[in-house]
C-alpha atoms as a PDB file:
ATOM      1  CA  UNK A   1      39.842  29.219  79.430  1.00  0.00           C
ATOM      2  CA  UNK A   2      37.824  28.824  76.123  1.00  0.00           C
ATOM      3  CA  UNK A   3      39.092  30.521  73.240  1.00  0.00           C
ATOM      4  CA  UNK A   4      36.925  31.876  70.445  1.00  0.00           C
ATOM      5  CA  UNK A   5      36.587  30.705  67.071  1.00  0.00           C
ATOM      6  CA  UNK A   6      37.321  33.221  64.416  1.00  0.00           C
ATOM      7  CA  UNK A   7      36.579  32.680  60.781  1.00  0.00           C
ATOM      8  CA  UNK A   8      39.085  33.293  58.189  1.00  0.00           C
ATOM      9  CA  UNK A   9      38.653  34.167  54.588  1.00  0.00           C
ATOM     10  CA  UNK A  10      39.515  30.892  52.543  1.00  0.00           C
ATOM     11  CA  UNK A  11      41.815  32.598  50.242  1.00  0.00           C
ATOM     12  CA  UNK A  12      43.863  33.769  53.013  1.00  0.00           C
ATOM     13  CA  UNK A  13      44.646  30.010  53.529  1.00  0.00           C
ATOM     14  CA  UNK A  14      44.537  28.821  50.194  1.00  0.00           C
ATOM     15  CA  UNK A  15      45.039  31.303  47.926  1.00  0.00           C
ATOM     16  CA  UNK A  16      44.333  29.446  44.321  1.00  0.00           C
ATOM     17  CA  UNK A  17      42.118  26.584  44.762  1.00  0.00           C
ATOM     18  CA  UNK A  18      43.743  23.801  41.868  1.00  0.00           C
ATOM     19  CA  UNK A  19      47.073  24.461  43.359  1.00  0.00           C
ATOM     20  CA  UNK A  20      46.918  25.174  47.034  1.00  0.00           C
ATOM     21  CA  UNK A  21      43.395  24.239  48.175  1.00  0.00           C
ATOM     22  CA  UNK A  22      43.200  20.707  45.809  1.00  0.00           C
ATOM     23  CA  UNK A  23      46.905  19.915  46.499  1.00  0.00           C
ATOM     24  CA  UNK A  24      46.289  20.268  50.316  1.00  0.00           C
ATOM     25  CA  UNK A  25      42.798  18.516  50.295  1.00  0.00           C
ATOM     26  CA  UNK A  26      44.394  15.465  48.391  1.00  0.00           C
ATOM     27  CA  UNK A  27      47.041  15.043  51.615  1.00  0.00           C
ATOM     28  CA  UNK A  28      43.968  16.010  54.271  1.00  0.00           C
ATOM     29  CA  UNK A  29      41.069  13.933  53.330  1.00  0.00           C
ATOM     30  CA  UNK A  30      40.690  12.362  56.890  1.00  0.00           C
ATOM     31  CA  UNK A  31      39.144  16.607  57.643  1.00  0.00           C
ATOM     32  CA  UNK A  32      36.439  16.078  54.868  1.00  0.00           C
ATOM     33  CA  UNK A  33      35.422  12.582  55.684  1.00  0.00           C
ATOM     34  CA  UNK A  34      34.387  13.790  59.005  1.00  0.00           C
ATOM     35  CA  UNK A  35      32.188  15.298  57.077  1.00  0.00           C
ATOM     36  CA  UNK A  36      31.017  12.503  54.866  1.00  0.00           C
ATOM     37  CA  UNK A  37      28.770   9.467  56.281  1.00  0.00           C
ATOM     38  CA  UNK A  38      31.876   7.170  54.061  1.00  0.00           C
ATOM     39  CA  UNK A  39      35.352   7.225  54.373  1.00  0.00           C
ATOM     40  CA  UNK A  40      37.444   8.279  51.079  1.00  0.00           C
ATOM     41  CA  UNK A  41      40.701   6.255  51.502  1.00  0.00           C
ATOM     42  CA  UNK A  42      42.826   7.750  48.711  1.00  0.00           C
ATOM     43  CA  UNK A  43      42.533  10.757  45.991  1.00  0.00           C
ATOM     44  CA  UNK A  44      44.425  11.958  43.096  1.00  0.00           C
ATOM     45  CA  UNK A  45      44.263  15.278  41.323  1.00  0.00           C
ATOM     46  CA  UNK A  46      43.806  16.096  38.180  1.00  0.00           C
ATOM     47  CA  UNK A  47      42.471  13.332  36.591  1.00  0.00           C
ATOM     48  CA  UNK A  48      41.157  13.968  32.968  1.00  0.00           C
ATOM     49  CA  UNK A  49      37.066  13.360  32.156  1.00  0.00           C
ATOM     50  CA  UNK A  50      37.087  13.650  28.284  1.00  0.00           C
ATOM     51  CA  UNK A  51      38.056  17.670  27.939  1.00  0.00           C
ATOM     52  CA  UNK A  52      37.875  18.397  31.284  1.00  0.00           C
ATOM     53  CA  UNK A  53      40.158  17.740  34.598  1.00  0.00           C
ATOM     54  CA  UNK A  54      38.410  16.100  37.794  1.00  0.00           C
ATOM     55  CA  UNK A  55      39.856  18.021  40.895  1.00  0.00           C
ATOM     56  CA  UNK A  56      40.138  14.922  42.738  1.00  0.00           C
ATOM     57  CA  UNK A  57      39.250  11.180  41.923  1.00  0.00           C
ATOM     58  CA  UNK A  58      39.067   8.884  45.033  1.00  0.00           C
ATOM     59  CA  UNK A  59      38.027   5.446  46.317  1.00  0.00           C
ATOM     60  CA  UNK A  60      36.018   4.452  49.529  1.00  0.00           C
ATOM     61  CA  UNK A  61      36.939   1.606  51.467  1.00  0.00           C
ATOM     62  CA  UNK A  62      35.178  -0.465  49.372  1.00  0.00           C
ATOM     63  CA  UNK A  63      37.080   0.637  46.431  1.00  0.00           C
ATOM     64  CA  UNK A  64      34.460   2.369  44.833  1.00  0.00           C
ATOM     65  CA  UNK A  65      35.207   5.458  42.839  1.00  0.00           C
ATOM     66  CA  UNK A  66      34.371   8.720  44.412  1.00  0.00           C
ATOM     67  CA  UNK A  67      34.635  12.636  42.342  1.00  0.00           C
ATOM     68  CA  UNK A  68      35.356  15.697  44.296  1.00  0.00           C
ATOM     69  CA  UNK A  69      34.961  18.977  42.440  1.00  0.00           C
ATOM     70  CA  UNK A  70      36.391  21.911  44.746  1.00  0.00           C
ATOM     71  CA  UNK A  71      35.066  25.258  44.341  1.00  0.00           C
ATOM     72  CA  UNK A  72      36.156  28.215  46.925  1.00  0.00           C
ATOM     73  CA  UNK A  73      33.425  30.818  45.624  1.00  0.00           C
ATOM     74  CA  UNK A  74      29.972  30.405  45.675  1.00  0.00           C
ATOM     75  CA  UNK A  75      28.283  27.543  44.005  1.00  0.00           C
ATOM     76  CA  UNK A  76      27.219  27.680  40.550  1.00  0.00           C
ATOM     77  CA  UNK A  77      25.389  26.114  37.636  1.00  0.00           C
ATOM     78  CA  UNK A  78      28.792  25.510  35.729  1.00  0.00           C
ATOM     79  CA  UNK A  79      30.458  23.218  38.782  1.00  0.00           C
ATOM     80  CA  UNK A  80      27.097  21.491  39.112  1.00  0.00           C
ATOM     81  CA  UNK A  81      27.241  20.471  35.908  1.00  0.00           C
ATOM     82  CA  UNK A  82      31.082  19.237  35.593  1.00  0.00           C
ATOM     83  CA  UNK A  83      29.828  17.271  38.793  1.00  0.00           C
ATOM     84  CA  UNK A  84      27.281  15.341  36.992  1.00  0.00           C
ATOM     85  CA  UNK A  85      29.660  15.215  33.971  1.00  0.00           C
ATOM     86  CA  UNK A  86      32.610  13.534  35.915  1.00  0.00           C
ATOM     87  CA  UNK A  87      30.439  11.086  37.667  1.00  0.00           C
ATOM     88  CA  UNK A  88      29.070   9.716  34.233  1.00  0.00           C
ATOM     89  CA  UNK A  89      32.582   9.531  32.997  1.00  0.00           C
ATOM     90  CA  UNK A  90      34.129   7.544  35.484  1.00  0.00           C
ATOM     91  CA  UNK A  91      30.820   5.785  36.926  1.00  0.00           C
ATOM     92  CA  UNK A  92      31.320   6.834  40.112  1.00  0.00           C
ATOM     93  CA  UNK A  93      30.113   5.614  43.342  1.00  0.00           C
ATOM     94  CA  UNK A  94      29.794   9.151  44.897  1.00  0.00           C
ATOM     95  CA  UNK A  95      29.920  12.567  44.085  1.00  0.00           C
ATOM     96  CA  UNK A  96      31.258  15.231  46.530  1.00  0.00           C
ATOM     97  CA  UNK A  97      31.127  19.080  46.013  1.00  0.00           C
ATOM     98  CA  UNK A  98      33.206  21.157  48.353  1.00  0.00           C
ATOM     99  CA  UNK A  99      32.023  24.963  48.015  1.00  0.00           C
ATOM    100  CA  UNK A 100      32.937  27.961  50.012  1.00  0.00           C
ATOM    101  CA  UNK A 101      28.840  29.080  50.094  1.00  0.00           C
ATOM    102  CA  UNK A 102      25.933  26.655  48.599  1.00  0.00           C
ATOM    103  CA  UNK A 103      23.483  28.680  46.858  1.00  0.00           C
ATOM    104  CA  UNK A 104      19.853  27.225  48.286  1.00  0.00           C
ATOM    105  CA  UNK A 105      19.030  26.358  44.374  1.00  0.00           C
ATOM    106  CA  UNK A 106      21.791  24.208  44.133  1.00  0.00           C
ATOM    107  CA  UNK A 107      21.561  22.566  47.856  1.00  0.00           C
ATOM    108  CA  UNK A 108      18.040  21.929  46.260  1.00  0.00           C
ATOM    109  CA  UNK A 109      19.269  20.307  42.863  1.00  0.00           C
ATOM    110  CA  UNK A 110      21.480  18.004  44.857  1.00  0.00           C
ATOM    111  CA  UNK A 111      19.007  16.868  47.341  1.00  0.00           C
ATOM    112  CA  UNK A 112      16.968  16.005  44.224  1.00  0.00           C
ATOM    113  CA  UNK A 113      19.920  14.187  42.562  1.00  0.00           C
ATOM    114  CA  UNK A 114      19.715  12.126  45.816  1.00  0.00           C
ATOM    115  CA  UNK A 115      16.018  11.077  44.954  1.00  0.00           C
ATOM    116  CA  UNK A 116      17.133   9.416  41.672  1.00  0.00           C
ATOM    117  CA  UNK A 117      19.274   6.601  43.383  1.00  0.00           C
ATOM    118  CA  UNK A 118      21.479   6.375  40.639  1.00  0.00           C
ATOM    119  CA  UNK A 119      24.611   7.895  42.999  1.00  0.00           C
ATOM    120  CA  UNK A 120      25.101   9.787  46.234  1.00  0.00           C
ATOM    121  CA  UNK A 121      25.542  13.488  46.279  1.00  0.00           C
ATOM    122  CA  UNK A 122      27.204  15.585  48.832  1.00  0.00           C
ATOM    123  CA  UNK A 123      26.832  19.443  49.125  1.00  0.00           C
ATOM    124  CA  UNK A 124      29.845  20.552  51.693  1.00  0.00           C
ATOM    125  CA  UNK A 125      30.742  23.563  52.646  1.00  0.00           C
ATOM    126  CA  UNK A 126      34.173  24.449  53.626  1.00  0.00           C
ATOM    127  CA  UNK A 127      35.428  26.847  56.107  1.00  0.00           C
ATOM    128  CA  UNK A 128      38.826  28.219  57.174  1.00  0.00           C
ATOM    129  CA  UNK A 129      38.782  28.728  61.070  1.00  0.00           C
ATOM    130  CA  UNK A 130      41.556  29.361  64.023  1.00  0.00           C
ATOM    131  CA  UNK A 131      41.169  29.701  67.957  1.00  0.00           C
ATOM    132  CA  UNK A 132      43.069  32.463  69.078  1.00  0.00           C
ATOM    133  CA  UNK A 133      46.604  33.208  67.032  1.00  0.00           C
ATOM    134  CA  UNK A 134      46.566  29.376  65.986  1.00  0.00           C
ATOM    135  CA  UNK A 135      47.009  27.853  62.547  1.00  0.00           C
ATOM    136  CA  UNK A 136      43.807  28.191  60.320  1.00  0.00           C
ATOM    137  CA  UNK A 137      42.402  24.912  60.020  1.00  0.00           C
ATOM    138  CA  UNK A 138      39.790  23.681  57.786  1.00  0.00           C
ATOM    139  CA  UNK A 139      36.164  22.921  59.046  1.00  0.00           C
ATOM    140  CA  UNK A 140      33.859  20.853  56.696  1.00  0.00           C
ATOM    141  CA  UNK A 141      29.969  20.935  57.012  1.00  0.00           C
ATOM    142  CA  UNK A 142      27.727  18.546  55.241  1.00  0.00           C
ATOM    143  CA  UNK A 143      25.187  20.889  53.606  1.00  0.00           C
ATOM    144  CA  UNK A 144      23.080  18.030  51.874  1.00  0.00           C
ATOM    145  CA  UNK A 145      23.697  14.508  51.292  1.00  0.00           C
ATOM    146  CA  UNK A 146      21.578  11.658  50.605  1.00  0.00           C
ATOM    147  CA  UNK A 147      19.166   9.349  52.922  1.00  0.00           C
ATOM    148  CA  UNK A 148      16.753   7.054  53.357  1.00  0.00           C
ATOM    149  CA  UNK A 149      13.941   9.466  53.382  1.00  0.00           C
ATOM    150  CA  UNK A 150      15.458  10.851  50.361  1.00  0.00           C
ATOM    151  CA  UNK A 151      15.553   7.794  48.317  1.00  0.00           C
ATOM    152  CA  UNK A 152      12.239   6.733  49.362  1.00  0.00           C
ATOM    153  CA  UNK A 153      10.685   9.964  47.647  1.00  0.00           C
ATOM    154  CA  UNK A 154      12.431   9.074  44.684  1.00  0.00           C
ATOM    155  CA  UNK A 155      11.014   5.592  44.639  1.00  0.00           C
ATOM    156  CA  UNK A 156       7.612   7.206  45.164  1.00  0.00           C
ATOM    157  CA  UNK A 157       8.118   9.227  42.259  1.00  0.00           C
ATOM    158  CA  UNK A 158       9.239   6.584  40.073  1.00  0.00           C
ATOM    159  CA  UNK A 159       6.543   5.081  40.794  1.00  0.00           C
ATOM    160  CA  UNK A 160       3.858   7.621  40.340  1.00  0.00           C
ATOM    161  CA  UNK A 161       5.786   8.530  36.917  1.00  0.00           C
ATOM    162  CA  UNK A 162       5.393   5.099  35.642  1.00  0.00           C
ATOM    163  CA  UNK A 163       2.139   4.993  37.340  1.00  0.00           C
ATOM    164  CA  UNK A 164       0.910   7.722  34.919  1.00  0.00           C
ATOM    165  CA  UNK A 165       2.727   6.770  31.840  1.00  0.00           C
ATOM    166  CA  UNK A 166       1.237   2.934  32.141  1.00  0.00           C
ATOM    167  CA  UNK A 167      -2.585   4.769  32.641  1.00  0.00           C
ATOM    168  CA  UNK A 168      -1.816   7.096  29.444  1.00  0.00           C
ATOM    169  CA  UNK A 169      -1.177   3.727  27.843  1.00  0.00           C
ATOM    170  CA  UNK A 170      -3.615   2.240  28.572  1.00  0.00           C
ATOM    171  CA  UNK A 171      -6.475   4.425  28.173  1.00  0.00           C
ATOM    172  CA  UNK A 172      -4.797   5.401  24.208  1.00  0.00           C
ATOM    173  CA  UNK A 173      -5.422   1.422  23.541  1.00  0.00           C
ATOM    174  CA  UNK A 174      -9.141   1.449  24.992  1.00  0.00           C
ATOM    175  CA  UNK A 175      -9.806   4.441  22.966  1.00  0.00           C
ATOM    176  CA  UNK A 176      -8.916   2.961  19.640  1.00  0.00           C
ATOM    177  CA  UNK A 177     -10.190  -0.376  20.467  1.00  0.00           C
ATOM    178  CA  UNK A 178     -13.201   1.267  21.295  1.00  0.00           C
ATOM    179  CA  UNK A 179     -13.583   3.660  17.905  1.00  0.00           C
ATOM    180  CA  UNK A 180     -15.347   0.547  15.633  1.00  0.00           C
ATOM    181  CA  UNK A 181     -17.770  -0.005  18.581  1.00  0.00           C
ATOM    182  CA  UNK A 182     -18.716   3.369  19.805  1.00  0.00           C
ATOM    183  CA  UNK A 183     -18.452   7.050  18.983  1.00  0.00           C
ATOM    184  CA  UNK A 184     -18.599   8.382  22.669  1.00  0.00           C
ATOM    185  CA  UNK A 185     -14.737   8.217  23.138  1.00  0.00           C
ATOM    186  CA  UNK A 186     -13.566   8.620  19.696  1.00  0.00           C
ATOM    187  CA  UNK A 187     -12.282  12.406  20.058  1.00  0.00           C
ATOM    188  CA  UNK A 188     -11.008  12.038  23.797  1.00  0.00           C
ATOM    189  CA  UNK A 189      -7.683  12.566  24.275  1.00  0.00           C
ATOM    190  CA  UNK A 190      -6.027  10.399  27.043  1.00  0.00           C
ATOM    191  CA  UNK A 191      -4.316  11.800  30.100  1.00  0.00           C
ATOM    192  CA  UNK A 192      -2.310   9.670  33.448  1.00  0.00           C
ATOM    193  CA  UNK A 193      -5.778  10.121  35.019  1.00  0.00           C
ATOM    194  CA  UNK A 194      -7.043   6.591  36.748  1.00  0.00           C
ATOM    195  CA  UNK A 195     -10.133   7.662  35.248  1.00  0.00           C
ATOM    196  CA  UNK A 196     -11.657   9.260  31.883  1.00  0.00           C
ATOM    197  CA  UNK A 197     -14.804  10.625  31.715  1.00  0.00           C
ATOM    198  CA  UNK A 198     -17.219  12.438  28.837  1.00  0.00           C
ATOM    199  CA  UNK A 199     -20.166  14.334  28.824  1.00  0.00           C
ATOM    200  CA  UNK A 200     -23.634  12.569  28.579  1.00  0.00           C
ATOM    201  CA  UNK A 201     -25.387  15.160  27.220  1.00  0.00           C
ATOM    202  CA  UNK A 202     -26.761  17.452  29.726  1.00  0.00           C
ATOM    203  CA  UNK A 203     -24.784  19.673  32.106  1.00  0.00           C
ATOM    204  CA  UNK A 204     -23.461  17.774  35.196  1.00  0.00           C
ATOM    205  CA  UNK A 205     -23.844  14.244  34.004  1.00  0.00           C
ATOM    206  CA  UNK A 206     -21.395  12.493  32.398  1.00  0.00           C
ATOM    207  CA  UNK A 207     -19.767   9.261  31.078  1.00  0.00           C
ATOM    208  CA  UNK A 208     -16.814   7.748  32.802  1.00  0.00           C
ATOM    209  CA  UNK A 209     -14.550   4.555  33.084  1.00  0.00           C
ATOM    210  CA  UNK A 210     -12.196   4.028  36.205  1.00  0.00           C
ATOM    211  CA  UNK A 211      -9.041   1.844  36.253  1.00  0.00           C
ATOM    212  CA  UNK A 212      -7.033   0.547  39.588  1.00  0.00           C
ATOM    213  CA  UNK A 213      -3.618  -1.155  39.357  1.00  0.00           C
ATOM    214  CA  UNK A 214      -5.100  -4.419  39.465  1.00  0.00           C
ATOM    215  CA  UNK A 215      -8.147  -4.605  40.766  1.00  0.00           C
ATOM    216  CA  UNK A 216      -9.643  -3.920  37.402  1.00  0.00           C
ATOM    217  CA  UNK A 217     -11.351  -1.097  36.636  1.00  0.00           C
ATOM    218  CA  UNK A 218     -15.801   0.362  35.884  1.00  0.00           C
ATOM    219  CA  UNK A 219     -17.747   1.979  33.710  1.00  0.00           C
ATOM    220  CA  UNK A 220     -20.223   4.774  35.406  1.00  0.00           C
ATOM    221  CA  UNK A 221     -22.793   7.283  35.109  1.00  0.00           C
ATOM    222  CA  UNK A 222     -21.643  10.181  37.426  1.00  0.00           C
ATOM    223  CA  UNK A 223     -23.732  13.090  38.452  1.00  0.00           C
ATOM    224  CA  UNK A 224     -22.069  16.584  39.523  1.00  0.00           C
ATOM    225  CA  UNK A 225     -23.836  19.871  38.846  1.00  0.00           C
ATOM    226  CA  UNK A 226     -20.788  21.279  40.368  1.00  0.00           C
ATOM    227  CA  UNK A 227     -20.320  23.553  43.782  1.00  0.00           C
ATOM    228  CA  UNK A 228     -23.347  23.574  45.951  1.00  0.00           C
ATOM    229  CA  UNK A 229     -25.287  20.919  44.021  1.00  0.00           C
ATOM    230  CA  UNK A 230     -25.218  18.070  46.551  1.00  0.00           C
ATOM    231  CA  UNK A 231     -29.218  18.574  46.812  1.00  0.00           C
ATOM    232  CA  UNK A 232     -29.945  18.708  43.422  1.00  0.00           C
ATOM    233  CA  UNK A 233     -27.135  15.701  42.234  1.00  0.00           C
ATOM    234  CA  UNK A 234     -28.977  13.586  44.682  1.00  0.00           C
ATOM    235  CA  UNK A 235     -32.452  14.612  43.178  1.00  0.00           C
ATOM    236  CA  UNK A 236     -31.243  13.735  39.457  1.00  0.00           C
ATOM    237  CA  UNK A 237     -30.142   9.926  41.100  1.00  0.00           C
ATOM    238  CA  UNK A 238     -33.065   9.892  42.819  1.00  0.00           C
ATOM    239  CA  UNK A 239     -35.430  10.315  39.861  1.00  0.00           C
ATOM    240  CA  UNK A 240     -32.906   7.855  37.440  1.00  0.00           C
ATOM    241  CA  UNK A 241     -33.294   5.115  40.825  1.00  0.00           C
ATOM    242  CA  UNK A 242     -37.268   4.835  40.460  1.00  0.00           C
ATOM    243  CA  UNK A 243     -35.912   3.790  36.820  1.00  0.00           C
ATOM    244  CA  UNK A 244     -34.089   0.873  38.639  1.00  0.00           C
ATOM    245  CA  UNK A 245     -35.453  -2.283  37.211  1.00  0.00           C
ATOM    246  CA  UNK A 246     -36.056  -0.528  33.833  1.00  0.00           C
ATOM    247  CA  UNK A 247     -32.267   0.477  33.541  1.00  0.00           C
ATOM    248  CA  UNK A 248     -30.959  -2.763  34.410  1.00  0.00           C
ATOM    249  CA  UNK A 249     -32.820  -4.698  32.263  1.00  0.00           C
ATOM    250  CA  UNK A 250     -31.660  -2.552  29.140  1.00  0.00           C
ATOM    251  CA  UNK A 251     -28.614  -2.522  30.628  1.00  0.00           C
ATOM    252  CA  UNK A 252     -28.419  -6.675  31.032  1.00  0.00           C
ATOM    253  CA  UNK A 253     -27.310  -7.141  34.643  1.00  0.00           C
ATOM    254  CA  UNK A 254     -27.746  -5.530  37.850  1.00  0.00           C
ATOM    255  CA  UNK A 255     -26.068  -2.199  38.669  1.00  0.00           C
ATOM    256  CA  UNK A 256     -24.062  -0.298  41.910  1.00  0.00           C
ATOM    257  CA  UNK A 257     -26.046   2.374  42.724  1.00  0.00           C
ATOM    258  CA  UNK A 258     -23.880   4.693  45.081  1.00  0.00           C
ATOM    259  CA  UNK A 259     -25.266   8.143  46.828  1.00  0.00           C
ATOM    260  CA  UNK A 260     -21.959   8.465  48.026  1.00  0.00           C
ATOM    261  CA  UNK A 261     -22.794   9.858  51.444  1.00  0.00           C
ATOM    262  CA  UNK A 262     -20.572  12.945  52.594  1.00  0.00           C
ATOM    263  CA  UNK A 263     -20.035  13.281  49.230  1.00  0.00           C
ATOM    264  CA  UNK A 264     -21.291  16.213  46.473  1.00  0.00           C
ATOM    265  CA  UNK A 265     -22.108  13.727  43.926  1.00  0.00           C
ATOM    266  CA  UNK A 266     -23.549  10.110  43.165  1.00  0.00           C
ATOM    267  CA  UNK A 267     -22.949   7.263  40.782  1.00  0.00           C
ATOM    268  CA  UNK A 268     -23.870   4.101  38.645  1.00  0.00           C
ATOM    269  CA  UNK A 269     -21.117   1.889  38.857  1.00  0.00           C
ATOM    270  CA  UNK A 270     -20.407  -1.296  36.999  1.00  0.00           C
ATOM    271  CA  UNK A 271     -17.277  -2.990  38.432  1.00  0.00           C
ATOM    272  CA  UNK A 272     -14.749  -5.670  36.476  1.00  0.00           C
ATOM    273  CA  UNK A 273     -12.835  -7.223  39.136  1.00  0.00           C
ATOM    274  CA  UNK A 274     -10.054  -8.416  36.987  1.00  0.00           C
ATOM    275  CA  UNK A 275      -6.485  -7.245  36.025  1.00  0.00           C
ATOM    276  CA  UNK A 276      -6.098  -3.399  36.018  1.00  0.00           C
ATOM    277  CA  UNK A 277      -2.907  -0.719  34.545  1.00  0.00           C
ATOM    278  CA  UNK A 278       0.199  -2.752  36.425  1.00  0.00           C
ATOM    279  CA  UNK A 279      -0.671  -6.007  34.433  1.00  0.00           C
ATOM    280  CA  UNK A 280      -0.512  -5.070  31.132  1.00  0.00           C
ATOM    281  CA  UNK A 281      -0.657  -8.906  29.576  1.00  0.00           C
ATOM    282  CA  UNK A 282      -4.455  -7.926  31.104  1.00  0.00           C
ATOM    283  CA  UNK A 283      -5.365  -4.798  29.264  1.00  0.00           C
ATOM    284  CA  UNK A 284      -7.036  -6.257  26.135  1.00  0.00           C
ATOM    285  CA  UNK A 285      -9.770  -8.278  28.129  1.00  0.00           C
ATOM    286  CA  UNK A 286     -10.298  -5.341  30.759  1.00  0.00           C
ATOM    287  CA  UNK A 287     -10.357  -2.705  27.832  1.00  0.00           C
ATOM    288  CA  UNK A 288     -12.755  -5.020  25.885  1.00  0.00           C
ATOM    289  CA  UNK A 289     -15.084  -5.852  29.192  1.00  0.00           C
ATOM    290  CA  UNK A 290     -15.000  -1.922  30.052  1.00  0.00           C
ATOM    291  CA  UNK A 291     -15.899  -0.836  26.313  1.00  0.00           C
ATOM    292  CA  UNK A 292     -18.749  -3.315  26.388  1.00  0.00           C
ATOM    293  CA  UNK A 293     -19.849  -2.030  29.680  1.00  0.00           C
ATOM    294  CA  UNK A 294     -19.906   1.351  28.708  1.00  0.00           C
ATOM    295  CA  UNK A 295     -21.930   0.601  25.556  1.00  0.00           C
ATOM    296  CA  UNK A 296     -24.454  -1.053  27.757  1.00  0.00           C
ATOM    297  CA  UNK A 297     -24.564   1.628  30.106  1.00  0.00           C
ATOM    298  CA  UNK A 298     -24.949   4.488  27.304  1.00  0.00           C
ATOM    299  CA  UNK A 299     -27.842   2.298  26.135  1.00  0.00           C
ATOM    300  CA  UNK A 300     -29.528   2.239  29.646  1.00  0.00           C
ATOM    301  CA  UNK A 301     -28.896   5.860  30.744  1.00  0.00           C
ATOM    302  CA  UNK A 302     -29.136   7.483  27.889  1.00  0.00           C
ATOM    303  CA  UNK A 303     -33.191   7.621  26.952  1.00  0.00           C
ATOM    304  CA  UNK A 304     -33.972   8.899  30.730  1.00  0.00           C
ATOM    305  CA  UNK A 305     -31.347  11.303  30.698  1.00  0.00           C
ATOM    306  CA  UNK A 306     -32.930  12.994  27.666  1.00  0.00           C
ATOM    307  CA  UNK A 307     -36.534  13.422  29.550  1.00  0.00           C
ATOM    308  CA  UNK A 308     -35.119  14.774  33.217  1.00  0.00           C
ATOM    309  CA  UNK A 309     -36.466  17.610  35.062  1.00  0.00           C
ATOM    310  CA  UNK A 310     -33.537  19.472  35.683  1.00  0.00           C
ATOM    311  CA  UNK A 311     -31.936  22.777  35.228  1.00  0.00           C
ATOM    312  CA  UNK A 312     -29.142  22.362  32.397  1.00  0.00           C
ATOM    313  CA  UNK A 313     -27.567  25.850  33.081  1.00  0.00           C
ATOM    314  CA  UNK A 314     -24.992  24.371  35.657  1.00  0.00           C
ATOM    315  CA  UNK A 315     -21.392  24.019  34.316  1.00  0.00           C
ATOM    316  CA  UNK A 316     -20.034  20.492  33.831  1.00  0.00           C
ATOM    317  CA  UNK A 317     -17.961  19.582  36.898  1.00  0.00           C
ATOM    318  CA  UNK A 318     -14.713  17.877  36.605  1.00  0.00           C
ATOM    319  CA  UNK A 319     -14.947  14.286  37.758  1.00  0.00           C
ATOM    320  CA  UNK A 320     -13.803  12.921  40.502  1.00  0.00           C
ATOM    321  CA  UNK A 321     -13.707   9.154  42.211  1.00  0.00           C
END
């Protein structure tokens, strides 16, 4: 015969958590590692964090510290941050939060605790249960915990973060580098963009530089009348094409001229091969070689961009490479 599992309300079993529920979880810890992906070896209660009292401080097998923080109610923002608070204090290895019901904002806080890599967080949920007129026993259920996917999206947000901030960097130094060469940066303000880009005077066609992690980074003219202008972006490049030999003369070396097939718009591209925004010792001689670029390229561009036959009503598109 197979009896059926009946739930039991937790304060039936424990009926204050510090003195029933902690006391019997400090004696009982081989029912919550079953639960874990680690094994805690040892806990004591009640040890102090500054003002505050840890429910339980443990080790692993490894002797690495581990905080448990016991709550029988439903989870909330205070426990979540005691948990954070604890671990700090005693540098902990792990962090383990036993609730009686995980709110789905704070199963989503830990899981992005997990993404930081600076500890391991584990959402449990506790249950009292008995089969039949047995003893209640406890039943632990991981709720959230960390893994490998997990701390691969955090490294792939470190790395876009620092991606950004090194690209915001960078483009503040070519803008003031630039200022006693050129006026057609002076009042841009830099963004994490891997590009930056400025009007060139009519509607559509604009100014732009482009920087890679290290591959170095272009100067360009780009043309993009916006939605539904494929036809007339390619007319504009054709006209500035039959300009060729003309543009790269002013211009003082030859030039990539890109339709960009399947594409909306085209481009002028000058490429500098070298360095790029993840080799910062770099940055002065790209910066330099892209400012100098983009002066030629004004220079070249900008006298048949004046005389073009084209409809300037179109909104100025937002660039894109």
């Amino acid at each position: 015969m197979v009896g059926k599992l009946k739930r039991v309300a937790l304060r039936e079993v424990w009926s204050k958590e510090a003195s029933d529920f902690t006391v019997w979880m400090e004696s009982n810890l081989e029912e919550l590692n079953e639960a874990l992906d680690f094994t805690i070896v040892s806990a004591e209660r009640e040890q102090a964090a500054g003002s505050f009292s840890v429910d339980l401080v443990g080790e692993d097998e490894a002797g690495n510290i581990i905080i448990i923080e016991n709550q029988l109610e439903k989870t909330n923002h205070d426990h979540l941050g005691k948990l954070i608070t604890y671990l700090a204090a005693f540098q902990a290895r792990a962090a383990v939060w036993v609730v009686s019901e995980p709110r789905p904002e704070h199963a989503a806080a830990i899981a992005w605790l997990n993404q930081t890599s600076l500890a391991d967080f584990y959402l449990v949920k506790v249950e009292a249960v008995r089969i039949g007129d047995s003893d209640a026993a406890a039943l632990f259920t991981r709720v959230v915990g960390p893994s490998d996917e997990s701390r691969q999206v955090g490294k792939a947000k470190e790395e876009i973060a620092f991606r950004h901030v090194q690209r915001e960097k960078f483009w503040t130094e070519l803008i003031e580098r630039s200022k006693p060469k050129t006026k057609l940066f002076t009042n841009k303000k830099p963004d994490n963009e891997n590009w930056m880009a400025i009007g060139a005077g009519r509607s559509g066609l604009i100014f732009s530089y482009v920087l890679w992690k290290d591959t170095g980074g272009a100067a360009e003219f780009y043309i993009d009348k916006g939605k539904d202008s494929q036809s007339e972006n390619l007319m504009i490049f054709e006209q500035l094409r039959r300009q060729q030999g003309a543009i790269e003369a002013t211009f003082g070396s030859p030039l990539d001229w890109q339709e960009l097939e399947g594409k909306r718009a085209c481009r002028v591209r000058f490429r500098i091969w070298q360095g790029g925004w993840a080799e910062p010792d770099s940055w002065h001689d790209l910066q330099d070689r892209m400012i100098d670029a983009m002066i030629r390229l004004e220079k070249a561009f900008r006298p048949y961009v004046l005389r073009l036959g084209i409809d300037d009503t179109s909104p100025l598109s937002s660039h894109g490479t």
